[in-house]
C-alpha atoms as a PDB file:
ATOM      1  CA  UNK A   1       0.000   0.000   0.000  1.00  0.00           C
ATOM      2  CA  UNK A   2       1.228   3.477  -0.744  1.00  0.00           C
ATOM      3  CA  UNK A   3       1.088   6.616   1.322  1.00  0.00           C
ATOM      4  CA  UNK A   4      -0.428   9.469  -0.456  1.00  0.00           C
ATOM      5  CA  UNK A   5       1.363  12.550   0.497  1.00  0.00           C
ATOM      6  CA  UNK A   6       0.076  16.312  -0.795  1.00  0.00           C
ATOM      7  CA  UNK A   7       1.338  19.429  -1.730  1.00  0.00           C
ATOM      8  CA  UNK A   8      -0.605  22.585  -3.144  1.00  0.00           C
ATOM      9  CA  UNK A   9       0.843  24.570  -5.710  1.00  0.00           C
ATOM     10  CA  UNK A  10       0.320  27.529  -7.173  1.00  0.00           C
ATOM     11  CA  UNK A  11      -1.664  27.067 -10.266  1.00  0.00           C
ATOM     12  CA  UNK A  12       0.799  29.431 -12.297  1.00  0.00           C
ATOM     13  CA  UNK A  13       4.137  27.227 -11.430  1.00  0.00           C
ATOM     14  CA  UNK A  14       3.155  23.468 -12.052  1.00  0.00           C
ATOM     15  CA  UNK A  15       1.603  24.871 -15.439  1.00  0.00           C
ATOM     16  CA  UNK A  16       4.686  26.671 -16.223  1.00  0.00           C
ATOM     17  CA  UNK A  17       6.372  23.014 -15.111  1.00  0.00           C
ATOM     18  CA  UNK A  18       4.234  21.225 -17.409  1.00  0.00           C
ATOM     19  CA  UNK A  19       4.800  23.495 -20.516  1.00  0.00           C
ATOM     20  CA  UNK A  20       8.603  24.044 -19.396  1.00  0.00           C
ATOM     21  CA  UNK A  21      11.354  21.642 -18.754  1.00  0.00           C
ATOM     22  CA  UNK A  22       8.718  19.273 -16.538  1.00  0.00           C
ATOM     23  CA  UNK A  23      10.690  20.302 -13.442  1.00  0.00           C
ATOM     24  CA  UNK A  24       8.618  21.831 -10.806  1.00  0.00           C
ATOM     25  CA  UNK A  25      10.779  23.489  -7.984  1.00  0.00           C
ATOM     26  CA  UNK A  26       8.053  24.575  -5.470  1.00  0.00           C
ATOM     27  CA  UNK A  27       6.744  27.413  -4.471  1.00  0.00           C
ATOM     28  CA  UNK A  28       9.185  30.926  -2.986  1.00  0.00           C
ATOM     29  CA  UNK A  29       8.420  29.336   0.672  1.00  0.00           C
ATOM     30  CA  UNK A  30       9.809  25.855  -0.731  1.00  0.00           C
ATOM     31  CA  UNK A  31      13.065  27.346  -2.479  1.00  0.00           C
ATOM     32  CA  UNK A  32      13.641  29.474   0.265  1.00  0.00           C
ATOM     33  CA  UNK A  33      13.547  26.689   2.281  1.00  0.00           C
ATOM     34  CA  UNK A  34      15.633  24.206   0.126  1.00  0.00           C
ATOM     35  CA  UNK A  35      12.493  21.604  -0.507  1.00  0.00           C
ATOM     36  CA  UNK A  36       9.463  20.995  -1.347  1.00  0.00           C
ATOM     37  CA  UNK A  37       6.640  20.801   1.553  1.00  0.00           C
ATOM     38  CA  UNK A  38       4.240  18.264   1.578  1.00  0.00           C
ATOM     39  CA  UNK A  39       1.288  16.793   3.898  1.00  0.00           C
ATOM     40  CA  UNK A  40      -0.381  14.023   4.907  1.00  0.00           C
ATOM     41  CA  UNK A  41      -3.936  13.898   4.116  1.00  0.00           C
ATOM     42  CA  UNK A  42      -4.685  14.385   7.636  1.00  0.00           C
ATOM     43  CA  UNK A  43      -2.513  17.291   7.988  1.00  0.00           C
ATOM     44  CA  UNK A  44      -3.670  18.993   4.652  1.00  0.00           C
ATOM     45  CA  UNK A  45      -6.487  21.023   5.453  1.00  0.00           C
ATOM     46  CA  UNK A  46      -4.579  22.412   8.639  1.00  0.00           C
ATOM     47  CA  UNK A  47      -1.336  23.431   6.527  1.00  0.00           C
ATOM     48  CA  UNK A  48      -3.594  25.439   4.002  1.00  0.00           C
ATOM     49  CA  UNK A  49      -5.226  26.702   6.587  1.00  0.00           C
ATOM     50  CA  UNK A  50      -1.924  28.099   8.695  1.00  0.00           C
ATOM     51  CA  UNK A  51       0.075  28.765   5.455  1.00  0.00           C
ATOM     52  CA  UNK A  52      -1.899  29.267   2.796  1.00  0.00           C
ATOM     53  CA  UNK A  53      -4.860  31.223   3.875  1.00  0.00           C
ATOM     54  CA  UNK A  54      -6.747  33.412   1.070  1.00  0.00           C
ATOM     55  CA  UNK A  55      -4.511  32.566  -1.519  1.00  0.00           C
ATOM     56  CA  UNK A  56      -7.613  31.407  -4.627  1.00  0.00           C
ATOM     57  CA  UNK A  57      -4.537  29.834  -6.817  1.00  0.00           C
ATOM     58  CA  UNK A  58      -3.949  26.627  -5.547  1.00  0.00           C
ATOM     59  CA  UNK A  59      -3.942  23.419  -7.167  1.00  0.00           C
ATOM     60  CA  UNK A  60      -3.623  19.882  -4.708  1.00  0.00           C
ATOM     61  CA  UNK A  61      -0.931  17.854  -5.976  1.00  0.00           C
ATOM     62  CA  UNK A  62      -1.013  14.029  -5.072  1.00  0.00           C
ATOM     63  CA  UNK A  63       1.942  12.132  -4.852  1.00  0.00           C
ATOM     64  CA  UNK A  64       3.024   8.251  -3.592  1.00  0.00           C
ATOM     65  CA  UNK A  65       5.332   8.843  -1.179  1.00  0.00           C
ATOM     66  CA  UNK A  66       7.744   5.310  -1.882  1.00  0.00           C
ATOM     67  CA  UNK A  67       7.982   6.253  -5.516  1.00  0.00           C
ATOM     68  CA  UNK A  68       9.665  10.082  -4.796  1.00  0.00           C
ATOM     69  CA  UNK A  69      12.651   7.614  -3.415  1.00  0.00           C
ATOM     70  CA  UNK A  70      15.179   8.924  -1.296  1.00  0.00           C
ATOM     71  CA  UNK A  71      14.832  12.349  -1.229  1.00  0.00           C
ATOM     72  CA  UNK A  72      11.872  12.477   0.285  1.00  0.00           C
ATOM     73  CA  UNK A  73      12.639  12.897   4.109  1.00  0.00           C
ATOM     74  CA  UNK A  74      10.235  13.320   7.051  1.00  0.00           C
ATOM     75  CA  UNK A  75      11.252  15.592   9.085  1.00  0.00           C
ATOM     76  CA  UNK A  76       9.634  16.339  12.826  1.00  0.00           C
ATOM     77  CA  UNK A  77       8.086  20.285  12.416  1.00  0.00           C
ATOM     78  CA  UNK A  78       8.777  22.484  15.481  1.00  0.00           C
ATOM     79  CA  UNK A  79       5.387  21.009  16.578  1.00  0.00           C
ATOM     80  CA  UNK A  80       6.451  17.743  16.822  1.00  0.00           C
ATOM     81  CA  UNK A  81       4.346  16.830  13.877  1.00  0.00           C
ATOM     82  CA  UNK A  82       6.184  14.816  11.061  1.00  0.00           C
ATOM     83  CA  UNK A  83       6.282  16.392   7.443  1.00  0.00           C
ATOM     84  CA  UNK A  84       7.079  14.884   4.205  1.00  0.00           C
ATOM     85  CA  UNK A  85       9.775  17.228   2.590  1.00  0.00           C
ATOM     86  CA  UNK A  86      11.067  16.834  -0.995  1.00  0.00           C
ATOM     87  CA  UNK A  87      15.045  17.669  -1.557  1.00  0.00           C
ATOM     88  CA  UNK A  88      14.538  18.032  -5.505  1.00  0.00           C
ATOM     89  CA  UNK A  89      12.202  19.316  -7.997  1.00  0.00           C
ATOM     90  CA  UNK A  90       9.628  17.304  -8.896  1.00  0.00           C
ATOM     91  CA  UNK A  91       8.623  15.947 -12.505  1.00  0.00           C
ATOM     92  CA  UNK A  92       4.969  16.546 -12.606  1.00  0.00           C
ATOM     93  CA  UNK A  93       4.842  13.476 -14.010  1.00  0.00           C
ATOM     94  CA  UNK A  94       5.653  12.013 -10.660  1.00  0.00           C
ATOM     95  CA  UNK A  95       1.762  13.578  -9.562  1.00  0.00           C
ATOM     96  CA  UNK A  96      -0.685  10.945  -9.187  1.00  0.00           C
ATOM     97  CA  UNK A  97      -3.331  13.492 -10.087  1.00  0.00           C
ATOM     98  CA  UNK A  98      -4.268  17.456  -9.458  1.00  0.00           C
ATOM     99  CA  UNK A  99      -7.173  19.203  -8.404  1.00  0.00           C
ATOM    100  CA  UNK A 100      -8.289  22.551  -7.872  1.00  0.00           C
ATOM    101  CA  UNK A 101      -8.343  24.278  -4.067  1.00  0.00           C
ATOM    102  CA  UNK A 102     -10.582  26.875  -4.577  1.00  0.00           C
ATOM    103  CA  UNK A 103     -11.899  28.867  -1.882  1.00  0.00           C
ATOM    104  CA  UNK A 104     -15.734  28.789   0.050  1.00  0.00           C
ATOM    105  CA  UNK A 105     -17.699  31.239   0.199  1.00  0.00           C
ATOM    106  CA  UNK A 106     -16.372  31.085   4.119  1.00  0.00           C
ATOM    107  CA  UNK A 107     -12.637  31.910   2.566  1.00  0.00           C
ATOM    108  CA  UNK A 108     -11.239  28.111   3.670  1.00  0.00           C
ATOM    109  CA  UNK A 109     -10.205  25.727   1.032  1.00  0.00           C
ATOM    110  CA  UNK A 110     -12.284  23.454  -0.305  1.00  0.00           C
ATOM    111  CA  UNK A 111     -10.507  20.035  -0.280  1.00  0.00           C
ATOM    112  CA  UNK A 112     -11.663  16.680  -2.691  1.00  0.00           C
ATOM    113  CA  UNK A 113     -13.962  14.458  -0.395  1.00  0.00           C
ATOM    114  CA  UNK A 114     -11.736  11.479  -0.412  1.00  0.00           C
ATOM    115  CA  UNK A 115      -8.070  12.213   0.110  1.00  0.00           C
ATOM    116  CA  UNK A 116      -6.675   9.141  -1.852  1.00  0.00           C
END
């Protein structure tokens, strides 16, 4: 069994990825940072909610966490809360599938019903 991991990217960046070189880098938080941030599906919702409030751009980006291979480290968060974190760009290729993350009408994201 795999273990879905998810990141949300700006809608602008993983299209540029897909029309560029298929190398997606992450966001300016995620280069600034030296890798890519991911979540489990439990952990999703909360992570938009601390660090990506308002933003109406976001795409969910599904990804098995075995097949990203070795650089893909989880890390324990000051919180004490284990992160997936991604030390490379990755091929969107690598995606399982997208959706949108638009925002309600209450301003939270508005995740897929089933996280899988």
């Amino acid at each position: 069994m795999s273990t879905l991991i998810y990141h949300m990217a700006h809608e602008a960046d993983w299209a540029a990825a897909l029309d560029g070189d298929g190398s997606y880098a992450g966001s300016a938080d995620d280069l600034r940072d030296g890798f890519i941030h991911f979540s489990a599906g439990a952990l999703i919702a909360g992570s938009a909610a601390k660090h990506r409030a308002g933003q109406a751009d976001l795409l969910l980006v599904c990804c098995d966490a075995e097949a990203l291979g070795p650089a893909l480290k989880w890390e324990t968060s000051c919180d004490g809360i284990d992160f997936p974190h991604l030390y490379r760009a990755l091929d969107p290729a690598e995606a399982l599938w997208t959706a949108p993350l638009p925002l309600g009408p209450d301003g939270v994201h508005m995740f897929p019903e089933r996280l899988d």
